[in-house]
PDB file of N, CA and C in Angstrom:
ATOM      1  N   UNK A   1      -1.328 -16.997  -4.830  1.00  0.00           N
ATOM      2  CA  UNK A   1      -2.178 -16.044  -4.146  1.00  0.00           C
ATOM      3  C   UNK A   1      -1.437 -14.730  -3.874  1.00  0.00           C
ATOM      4  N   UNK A   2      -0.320 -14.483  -3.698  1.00  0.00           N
ATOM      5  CA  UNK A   2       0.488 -13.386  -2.880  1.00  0.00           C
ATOM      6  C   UNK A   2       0.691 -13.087  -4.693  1.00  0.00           C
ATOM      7  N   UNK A   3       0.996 -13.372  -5.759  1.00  0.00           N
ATOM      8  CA  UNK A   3       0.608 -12.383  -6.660  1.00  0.00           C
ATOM      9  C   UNK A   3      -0.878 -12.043  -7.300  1.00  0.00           C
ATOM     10  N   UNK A   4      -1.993 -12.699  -6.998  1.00  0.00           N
ATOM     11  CA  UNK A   4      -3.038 -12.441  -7.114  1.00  0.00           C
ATOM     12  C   UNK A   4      -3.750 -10.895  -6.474  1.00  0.00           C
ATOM     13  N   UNK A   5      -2.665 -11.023  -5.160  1.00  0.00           N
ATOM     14  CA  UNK A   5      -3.453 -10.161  -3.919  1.00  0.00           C
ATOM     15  C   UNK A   5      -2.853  -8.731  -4.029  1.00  0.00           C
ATOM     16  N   UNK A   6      -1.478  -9.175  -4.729  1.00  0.00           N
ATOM     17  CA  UNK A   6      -0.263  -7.585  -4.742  1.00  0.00           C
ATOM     18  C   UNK A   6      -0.749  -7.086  -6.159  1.00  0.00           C
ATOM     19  N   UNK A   7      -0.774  -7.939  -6.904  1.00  0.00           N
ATOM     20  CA  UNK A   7      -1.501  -7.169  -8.126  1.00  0.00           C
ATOM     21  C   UNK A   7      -2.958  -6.627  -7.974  1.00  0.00           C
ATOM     22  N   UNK A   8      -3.785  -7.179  -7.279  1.00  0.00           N
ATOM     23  CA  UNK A   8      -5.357  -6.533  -7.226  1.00  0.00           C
ATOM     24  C   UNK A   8      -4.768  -4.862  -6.193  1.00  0.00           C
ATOM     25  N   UNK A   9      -3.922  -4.783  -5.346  1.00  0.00           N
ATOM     26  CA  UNK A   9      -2.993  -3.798  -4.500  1.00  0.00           C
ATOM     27  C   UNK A   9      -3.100  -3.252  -5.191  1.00  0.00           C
ATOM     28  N   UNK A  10      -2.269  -3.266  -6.471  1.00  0.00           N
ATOM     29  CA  UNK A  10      -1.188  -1.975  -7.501  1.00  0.00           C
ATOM     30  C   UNK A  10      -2.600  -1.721  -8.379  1.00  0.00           C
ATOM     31  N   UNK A  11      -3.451  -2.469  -8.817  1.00  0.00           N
ATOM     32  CA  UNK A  11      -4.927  -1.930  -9.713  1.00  0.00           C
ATOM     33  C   UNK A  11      -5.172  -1.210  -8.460  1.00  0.00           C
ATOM     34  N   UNK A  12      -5.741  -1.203  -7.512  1.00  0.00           N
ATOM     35  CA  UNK A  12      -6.405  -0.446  -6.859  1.00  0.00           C
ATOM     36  C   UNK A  12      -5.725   0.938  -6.245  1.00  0.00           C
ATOM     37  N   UNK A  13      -4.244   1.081  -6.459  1.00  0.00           N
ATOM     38  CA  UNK A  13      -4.110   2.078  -5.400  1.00  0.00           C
ATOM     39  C   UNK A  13      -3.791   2.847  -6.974  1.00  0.00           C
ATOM     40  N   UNK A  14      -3.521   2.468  -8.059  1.00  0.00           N
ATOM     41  CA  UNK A  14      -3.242   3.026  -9.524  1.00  0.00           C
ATOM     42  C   UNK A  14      -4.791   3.736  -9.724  1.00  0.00           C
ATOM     43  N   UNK A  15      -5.648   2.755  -9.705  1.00  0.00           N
ATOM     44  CA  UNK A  15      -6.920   3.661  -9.844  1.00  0.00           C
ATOM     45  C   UNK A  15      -7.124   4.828  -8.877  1.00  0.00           C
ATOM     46  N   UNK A  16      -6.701   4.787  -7.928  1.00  0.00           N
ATOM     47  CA  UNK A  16      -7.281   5.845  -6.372  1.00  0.00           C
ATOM     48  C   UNK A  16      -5.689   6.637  -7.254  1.00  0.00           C
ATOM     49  N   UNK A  17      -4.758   6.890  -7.284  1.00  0.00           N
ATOM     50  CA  UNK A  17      -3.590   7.954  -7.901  1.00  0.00           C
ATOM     51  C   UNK A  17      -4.116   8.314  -8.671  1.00  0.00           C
ATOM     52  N   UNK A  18      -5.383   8.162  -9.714  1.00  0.00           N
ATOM     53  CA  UNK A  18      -5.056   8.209 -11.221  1.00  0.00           C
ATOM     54  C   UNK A  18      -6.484   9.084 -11.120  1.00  0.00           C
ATOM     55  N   UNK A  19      -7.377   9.255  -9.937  1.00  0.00           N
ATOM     56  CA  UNK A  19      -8.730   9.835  -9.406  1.00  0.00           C
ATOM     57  C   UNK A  19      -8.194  10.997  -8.781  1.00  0.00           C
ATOM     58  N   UNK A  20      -7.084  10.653  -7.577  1.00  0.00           N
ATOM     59  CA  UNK A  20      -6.657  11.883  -7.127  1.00  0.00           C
ATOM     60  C   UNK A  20      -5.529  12.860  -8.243  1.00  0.00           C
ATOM     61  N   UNK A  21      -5.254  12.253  -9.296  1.00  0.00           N
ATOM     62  CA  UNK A  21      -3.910  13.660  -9.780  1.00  0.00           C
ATOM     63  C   UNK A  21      -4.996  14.188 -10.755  1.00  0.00           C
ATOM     64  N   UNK A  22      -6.237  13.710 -11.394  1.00  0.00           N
ATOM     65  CA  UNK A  22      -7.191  13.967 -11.708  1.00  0.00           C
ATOM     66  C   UNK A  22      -8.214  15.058 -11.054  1.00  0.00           C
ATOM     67  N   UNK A  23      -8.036  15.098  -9.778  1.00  0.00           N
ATOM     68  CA  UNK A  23      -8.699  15.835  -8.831  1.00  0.00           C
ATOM     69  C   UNK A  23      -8.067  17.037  -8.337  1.00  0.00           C
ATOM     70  N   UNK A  24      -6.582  16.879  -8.922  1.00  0.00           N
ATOM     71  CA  UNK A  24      -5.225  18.061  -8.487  1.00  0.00           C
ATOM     72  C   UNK A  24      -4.786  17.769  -6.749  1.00  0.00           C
ATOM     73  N   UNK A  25      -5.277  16.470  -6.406  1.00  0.00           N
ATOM     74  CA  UNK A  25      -4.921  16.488  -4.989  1.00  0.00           C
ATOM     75  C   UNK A  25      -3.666  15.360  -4.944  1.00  0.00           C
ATOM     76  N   UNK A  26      -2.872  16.060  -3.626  1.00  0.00           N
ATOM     77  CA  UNK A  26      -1.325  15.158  -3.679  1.00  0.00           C
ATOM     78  C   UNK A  26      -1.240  14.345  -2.437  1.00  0.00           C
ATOM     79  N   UNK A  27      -1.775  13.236  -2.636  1.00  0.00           N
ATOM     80  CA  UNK A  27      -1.438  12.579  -1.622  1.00  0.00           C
ATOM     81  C   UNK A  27      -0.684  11.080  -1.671  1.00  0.00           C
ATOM     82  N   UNK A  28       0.157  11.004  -3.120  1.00  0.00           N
ATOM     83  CA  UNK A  28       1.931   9.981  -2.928  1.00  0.00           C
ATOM     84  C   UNK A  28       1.033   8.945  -3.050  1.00  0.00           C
ATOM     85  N   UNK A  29      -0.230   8.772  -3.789  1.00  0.00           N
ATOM     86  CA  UNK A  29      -0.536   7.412  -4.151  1.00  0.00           C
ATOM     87  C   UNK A  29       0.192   6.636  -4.640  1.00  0.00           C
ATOM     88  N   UNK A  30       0.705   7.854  -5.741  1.00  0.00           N
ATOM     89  CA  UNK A  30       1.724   7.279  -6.794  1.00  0.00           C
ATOM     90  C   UNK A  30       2.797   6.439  -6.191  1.00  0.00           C
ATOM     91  N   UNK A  31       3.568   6.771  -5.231  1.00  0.00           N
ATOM     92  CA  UNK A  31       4.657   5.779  -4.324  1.00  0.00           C
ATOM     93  C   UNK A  31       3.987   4.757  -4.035  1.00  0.00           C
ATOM     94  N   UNK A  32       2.685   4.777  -3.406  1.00  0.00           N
ATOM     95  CA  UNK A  32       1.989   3.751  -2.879  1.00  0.00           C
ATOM     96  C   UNK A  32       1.746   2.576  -4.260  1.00  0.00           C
ATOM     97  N   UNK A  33       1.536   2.854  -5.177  1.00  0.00           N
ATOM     98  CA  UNK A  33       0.957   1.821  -6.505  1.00  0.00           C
ATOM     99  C   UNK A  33       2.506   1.681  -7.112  1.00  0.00           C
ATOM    100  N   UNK A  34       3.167   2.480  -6.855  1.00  0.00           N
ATOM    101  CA  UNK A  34       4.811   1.507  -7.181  1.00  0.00           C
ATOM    102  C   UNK A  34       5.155   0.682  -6.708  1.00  0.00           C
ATOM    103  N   UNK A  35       4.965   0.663  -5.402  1.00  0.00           N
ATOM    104  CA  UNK A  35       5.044  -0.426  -3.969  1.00  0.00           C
ATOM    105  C   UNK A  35       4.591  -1.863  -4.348  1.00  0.00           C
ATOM    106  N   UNK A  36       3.327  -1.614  -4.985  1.00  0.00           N
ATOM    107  CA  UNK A  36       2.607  -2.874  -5.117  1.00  0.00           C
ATOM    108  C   UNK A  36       2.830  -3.536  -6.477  1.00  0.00           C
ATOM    109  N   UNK A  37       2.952  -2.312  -7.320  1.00  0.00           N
ATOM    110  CA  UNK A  37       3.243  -2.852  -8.997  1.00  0.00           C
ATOM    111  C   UNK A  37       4.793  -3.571  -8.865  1.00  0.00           C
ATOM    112  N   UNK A  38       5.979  -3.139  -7.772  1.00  0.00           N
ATOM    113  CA  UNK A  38       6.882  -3.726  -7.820  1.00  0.00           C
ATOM    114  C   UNK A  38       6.906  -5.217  -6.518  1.00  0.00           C
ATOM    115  N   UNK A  39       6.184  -5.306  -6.361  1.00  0.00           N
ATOM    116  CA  UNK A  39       6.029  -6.468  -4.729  1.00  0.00           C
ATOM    117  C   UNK A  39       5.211  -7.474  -6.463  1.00  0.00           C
ATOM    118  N   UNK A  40       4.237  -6.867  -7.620  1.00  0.00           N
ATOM    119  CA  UNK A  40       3.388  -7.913  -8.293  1.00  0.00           C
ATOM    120  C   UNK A  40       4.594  -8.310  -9.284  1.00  0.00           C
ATOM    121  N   UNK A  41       5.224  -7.468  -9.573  1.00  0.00           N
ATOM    122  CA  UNK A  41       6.322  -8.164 -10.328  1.00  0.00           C
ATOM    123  C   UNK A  41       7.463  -8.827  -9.670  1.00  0.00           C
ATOM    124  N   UNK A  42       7.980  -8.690  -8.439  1.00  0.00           N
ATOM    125  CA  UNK A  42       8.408  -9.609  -7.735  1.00  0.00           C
ATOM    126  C   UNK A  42       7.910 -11.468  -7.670  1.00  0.00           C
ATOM    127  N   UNK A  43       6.503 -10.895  -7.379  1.00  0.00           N
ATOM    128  CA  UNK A  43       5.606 -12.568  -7.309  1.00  0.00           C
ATOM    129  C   UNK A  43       5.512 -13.137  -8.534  1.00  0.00           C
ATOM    130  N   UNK A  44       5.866 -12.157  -9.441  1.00  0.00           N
ATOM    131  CA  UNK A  44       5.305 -12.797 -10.958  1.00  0.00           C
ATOM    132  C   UNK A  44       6.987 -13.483 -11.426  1.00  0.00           C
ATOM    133  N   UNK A  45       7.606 -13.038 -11.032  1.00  0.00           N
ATOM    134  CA  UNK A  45       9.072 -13.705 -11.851  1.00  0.00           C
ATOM    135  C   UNK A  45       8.945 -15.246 -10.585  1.00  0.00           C
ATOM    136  N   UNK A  46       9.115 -14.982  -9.165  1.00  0.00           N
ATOM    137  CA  UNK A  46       9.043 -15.877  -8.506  1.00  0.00           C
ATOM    138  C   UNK A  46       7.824 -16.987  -8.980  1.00  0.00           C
ATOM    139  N   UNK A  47       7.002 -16.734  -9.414  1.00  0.00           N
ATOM    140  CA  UNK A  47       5.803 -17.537  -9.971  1.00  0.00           C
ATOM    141  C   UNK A  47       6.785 -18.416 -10.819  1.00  0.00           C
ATOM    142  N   UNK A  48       7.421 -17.584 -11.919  1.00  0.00           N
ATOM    143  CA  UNK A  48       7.605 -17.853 -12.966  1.00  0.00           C
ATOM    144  C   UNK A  48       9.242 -18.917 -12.941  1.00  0.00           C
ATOM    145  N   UNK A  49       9.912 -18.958 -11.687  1.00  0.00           N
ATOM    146  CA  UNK A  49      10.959 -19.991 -11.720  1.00  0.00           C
ATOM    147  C   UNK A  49      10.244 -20.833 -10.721  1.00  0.00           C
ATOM    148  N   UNK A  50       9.122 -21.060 -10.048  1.00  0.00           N
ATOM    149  CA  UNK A  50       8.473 -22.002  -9.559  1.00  0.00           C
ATOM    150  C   UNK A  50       8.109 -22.826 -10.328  1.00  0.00           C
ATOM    151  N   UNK A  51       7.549 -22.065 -11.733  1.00  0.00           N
ATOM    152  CA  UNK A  51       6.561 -22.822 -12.361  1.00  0.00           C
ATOM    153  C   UNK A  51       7.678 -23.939 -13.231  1.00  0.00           C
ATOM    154  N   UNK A  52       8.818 -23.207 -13.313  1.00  0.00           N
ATOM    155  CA  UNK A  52      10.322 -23.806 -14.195  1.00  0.00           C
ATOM    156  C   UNK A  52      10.825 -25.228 -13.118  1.00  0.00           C
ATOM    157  N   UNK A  53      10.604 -25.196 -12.011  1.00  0.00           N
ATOM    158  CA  UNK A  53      10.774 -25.861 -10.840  1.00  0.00           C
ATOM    159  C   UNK A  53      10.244 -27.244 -10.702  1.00  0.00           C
ATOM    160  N   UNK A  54       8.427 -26.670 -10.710  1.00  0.00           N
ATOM    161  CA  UNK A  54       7.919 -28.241  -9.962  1.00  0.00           C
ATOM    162  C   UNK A  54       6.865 -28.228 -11.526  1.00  0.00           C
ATOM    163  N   UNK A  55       7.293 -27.702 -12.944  1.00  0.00           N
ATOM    164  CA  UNK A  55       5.963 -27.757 -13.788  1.00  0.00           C
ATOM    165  C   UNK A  55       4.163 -27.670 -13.138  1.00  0.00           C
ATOM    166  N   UNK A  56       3.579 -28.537 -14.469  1.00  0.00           N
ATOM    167  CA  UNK A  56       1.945 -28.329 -13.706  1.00  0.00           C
ATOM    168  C   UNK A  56       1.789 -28.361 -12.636  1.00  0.00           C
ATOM    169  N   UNK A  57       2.724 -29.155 -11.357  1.00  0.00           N
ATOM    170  CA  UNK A  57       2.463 -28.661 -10.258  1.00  0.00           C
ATOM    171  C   UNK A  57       1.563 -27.632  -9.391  1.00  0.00           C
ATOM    172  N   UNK A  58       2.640 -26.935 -10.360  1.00  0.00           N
ATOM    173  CA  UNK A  58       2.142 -24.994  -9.930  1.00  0.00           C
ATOM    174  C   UNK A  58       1.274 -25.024  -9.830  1.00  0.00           C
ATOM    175  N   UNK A  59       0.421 -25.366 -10.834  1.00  0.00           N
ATOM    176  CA  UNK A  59      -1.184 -25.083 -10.691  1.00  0.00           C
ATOM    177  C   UNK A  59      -2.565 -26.081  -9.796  1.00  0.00           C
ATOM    178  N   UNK A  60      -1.948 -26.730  -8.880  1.00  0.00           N
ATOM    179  CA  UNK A  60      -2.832 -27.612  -8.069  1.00  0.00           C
ATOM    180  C   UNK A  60      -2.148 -27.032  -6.318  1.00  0.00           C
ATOM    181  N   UNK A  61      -2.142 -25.810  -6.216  1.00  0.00           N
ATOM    182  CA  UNK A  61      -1.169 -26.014  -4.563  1.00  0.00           C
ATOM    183  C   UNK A  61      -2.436 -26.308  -3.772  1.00  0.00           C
ATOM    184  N   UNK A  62      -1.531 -27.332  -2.398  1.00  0.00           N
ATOM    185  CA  UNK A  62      -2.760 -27.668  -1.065  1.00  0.00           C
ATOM    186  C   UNK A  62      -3.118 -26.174  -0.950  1.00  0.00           C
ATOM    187  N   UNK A  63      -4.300 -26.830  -0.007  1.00  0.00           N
ATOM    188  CA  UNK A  63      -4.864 -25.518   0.739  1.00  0.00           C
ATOM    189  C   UNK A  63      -3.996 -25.003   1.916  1.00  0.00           C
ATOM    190  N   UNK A  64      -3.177 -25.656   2.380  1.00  0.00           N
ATOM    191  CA  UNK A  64      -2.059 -25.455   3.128  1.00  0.00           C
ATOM    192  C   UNK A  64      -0.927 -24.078   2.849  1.00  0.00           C
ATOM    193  N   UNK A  65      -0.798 -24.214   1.212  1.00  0.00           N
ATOM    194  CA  UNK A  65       0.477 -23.301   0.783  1.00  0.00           C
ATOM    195  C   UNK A  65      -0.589 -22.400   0.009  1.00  0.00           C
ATOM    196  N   UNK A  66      -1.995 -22.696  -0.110  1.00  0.00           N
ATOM    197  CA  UNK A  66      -2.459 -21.219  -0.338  1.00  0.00           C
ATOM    198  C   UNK A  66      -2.983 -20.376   0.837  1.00  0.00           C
ATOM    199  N   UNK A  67      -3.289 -21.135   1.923  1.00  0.00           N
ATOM    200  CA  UNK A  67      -3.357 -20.371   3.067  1.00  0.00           C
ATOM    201  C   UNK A  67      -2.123 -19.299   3.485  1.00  0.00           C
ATOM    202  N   UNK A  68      -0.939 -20.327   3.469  1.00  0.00           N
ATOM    203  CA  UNK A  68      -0.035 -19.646   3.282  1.00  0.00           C
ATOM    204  C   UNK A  68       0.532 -18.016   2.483  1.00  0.00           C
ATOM    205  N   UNK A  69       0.160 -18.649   1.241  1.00  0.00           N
ATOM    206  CA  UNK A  69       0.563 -17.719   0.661  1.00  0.00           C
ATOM    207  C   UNK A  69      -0.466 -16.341   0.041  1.00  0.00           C
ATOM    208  N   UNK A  70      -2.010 -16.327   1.181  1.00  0.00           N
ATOM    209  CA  UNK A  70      -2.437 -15.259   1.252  1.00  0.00           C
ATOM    210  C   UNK A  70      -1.898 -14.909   2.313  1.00  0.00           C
ATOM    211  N   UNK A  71      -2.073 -14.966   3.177  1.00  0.00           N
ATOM    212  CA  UNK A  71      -1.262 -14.580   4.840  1.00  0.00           C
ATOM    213  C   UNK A  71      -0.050 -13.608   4.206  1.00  0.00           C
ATOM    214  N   UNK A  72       0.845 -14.322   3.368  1.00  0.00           N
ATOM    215  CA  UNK A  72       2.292 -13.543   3.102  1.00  0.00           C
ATOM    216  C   UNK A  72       1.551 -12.406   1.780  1.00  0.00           C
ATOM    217  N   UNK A  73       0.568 -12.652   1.101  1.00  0.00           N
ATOM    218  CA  UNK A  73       0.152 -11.470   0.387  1.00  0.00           C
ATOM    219  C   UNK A  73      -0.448 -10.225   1.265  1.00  0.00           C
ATOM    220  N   UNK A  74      -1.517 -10.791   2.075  1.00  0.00           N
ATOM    221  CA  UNK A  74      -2.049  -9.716   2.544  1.00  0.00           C
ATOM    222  C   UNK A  74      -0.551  -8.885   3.728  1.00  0.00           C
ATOM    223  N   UNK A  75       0.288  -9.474   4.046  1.00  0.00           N
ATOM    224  CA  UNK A  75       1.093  -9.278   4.942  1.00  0.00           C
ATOM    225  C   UNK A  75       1.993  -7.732   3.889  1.00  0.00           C
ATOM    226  N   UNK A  76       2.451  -8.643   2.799  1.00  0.00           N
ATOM    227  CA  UNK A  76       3.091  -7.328   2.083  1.00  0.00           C
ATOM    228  C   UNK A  76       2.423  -6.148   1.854  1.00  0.00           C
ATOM    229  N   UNK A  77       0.954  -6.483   1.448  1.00  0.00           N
ATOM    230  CA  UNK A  77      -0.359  -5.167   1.063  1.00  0.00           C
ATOM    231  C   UNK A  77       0.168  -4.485   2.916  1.00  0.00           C
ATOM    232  N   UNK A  78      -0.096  -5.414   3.740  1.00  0.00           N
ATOM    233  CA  UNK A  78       0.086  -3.600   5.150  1.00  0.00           C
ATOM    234  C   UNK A  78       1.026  -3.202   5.167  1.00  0.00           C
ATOM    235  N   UNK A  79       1.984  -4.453   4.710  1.00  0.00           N
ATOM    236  CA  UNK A  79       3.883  -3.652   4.989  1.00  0.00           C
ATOM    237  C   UNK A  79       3.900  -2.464   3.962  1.00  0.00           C
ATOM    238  N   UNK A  80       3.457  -2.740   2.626  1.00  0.00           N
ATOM    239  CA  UNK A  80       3.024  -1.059   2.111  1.00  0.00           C
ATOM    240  C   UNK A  80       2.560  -0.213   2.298  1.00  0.00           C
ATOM    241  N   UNK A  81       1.587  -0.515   2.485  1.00  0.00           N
ATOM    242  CA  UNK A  81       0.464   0.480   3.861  1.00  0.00           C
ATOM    243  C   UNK A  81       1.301   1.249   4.505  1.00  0.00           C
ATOM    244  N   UNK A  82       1.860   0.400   5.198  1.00  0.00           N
ATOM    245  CA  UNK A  82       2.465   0.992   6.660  1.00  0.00           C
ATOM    246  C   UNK A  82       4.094   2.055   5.995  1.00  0.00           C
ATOM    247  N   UNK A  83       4.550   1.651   4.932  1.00  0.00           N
ATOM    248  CA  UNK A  83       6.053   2.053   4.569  1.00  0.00           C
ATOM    249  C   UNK A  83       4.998   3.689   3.748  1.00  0.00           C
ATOM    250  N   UNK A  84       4.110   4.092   3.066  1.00  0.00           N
ATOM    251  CA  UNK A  84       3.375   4.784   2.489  1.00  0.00           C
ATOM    252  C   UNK A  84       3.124   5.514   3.712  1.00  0.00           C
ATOM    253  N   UNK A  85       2.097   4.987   5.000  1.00  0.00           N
ATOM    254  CA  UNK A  85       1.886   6.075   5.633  1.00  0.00           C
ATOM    255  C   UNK A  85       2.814   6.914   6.086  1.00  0.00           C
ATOM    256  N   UNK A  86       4.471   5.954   6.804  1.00  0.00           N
ATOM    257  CA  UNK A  86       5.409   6.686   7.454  1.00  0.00           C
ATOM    258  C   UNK A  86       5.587   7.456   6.295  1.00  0.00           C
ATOM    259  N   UNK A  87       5.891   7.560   5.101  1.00  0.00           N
ATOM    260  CA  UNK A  87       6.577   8.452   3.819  1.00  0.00           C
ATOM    261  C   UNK A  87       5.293   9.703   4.132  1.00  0.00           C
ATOM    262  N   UNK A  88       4.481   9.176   4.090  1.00  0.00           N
ATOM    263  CA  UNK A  88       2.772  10.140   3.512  1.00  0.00           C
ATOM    264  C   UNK A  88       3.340  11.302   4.863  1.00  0.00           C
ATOM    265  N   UNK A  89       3.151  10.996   6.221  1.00  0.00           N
ATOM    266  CA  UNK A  89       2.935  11.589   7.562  1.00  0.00           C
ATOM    267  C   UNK A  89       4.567  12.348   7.635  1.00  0.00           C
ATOM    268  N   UNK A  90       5.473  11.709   7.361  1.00  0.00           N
ATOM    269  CA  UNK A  90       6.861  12.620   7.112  1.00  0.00           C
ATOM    270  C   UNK A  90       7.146  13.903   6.185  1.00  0.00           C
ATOM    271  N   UNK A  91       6.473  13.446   4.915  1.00  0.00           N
ATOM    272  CA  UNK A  91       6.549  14.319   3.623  1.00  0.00           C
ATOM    273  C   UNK A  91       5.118  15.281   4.088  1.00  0.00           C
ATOM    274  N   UNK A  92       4.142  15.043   4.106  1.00  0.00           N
ATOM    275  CA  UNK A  92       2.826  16.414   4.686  1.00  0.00           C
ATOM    276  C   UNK A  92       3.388  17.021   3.575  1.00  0.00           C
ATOM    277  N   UNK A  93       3.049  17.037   2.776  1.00  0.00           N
ATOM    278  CA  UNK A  93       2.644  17.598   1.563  1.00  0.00           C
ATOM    279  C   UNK A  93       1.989  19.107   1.924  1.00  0.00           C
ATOM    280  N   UNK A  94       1.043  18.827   2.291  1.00  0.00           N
ATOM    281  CA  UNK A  94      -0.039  20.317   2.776  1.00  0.00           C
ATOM    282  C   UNK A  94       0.184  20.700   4.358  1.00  0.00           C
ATOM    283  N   UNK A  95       1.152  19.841   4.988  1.00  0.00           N
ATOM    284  CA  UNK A  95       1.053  20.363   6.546  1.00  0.00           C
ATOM    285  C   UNK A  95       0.075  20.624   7.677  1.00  0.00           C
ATOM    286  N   UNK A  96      -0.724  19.596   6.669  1.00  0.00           N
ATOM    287  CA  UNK A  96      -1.643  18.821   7.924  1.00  0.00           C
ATOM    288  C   UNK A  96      -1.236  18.258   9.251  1.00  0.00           C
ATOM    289  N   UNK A  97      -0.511  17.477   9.029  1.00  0.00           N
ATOM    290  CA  UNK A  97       0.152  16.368  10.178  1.00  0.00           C
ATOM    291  C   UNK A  97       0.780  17.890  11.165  1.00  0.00           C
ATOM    292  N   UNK A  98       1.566  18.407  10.574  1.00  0.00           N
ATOM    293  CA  UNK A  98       2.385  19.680  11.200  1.00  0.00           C
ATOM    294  C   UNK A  98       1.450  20.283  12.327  1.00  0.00           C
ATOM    295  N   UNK A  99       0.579  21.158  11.193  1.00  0.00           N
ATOM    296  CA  UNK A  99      -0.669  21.757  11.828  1.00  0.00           C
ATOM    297  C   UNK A  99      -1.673  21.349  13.113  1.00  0.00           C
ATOM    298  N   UNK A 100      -1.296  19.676  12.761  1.00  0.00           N
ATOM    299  CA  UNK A 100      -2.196  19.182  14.140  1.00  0.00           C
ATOM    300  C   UNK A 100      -1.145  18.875  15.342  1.00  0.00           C
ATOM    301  N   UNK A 101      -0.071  18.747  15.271  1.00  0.00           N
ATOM    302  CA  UNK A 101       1.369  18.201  15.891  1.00  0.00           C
ATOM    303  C   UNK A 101       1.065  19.380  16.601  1.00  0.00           C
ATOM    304  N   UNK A 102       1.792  20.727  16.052  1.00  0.00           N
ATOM    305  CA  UNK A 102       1.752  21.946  16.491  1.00  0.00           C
ATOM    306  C   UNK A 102       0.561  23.172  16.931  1.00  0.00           C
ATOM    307  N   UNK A 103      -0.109  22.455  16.798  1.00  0.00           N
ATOM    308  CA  UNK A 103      -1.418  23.318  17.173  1.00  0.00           C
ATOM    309  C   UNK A 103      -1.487  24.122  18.080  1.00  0.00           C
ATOM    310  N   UNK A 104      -1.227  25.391  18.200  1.00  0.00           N
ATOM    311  CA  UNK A 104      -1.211  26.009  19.117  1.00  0.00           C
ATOM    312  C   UNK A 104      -2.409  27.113  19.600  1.00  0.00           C
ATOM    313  N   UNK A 105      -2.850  27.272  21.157  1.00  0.00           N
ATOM    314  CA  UNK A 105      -4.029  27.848  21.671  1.00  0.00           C
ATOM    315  C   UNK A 105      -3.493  28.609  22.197  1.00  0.00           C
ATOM    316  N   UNK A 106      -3.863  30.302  22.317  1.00  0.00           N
ATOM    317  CA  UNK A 106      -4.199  31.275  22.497  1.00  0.00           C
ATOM    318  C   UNK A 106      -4.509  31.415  24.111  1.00  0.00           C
ATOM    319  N   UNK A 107      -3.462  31.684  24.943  1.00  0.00           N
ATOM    320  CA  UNK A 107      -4.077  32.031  26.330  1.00  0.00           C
ATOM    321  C   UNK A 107      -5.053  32.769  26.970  1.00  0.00           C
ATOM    322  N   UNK A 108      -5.419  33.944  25.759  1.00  0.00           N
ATOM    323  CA  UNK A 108      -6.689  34.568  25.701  1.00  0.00           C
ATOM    324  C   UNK A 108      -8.023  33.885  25.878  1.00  0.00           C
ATOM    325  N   UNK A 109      -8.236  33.600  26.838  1.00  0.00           N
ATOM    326  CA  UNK A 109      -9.614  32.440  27.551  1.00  0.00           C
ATOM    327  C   UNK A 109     -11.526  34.055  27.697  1.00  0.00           C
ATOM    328  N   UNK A 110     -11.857  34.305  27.289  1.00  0.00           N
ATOM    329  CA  UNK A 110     -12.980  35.077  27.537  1.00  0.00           C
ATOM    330  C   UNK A 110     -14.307  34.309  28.121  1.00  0.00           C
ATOM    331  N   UNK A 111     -14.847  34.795  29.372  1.00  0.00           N
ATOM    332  CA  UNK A 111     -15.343  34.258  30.284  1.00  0.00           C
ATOM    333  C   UNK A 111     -17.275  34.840  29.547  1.00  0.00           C
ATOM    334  N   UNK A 112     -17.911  34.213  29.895  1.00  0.00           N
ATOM    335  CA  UNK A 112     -19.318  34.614  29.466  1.00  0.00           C
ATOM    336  C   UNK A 112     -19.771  35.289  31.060  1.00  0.00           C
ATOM    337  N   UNK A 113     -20.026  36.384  30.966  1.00  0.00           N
ATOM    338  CA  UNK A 113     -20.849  36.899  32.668  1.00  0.00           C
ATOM    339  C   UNK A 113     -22.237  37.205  32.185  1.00  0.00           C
TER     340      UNK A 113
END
């Protein structure tokens, strides 16, 4: 499951990069779908000395170790999330984040009489 879930990750955030550099807009998808394309190839070699491990096994797990092992998929999908936004909100690309941080108002207040 945890490579089922990191790979459907890296398709989806590859498609949303591949819409936005298409669109001329920069918003580090691209970091974000590396994240996941490298967390799916992580699960896929680990798959792959499991499967060297316990044979056909592999392919009957309880519902126990697939519960499991969505919990630890969806867990890596936010830990990317979350490692993407801090990069996304640091880097401000366009100085959005800045702009709202720093926002500054004008003591010039004009009264309606």
């Amino acid at each position: 499951m945890t490579l089922l879930i990191s790979t459907l990750a890296a398709i989806v955030a590859t498609v949303i990069w591949y819409k936005n550099v298409a669109e001329g807009k920069n918003h580090q998808f691209g970091m974000l779908s590396l994240i996941y394309w490298g967390a799916s190839l992580m699960w896929f070699v680990d798959a792959i000395f499991e499967y060297a491990e316990s044979g056909a096994d592999y392919f009957e797990p309880t519902s126990s170790a697939m519960l499991n092992d969505s919990f630890l998929g969806l867990s890596v999908v936010v830990f990317g999330l979350l490692i993407w936004l801090v990069r996304f909100l640091i880097k401000d690309s366009e100085n959005v984040f800045k702009k709202i941080l720093f926002k500054k108002t004008s003591g010039n207040f004009t009264s309606e009489e």
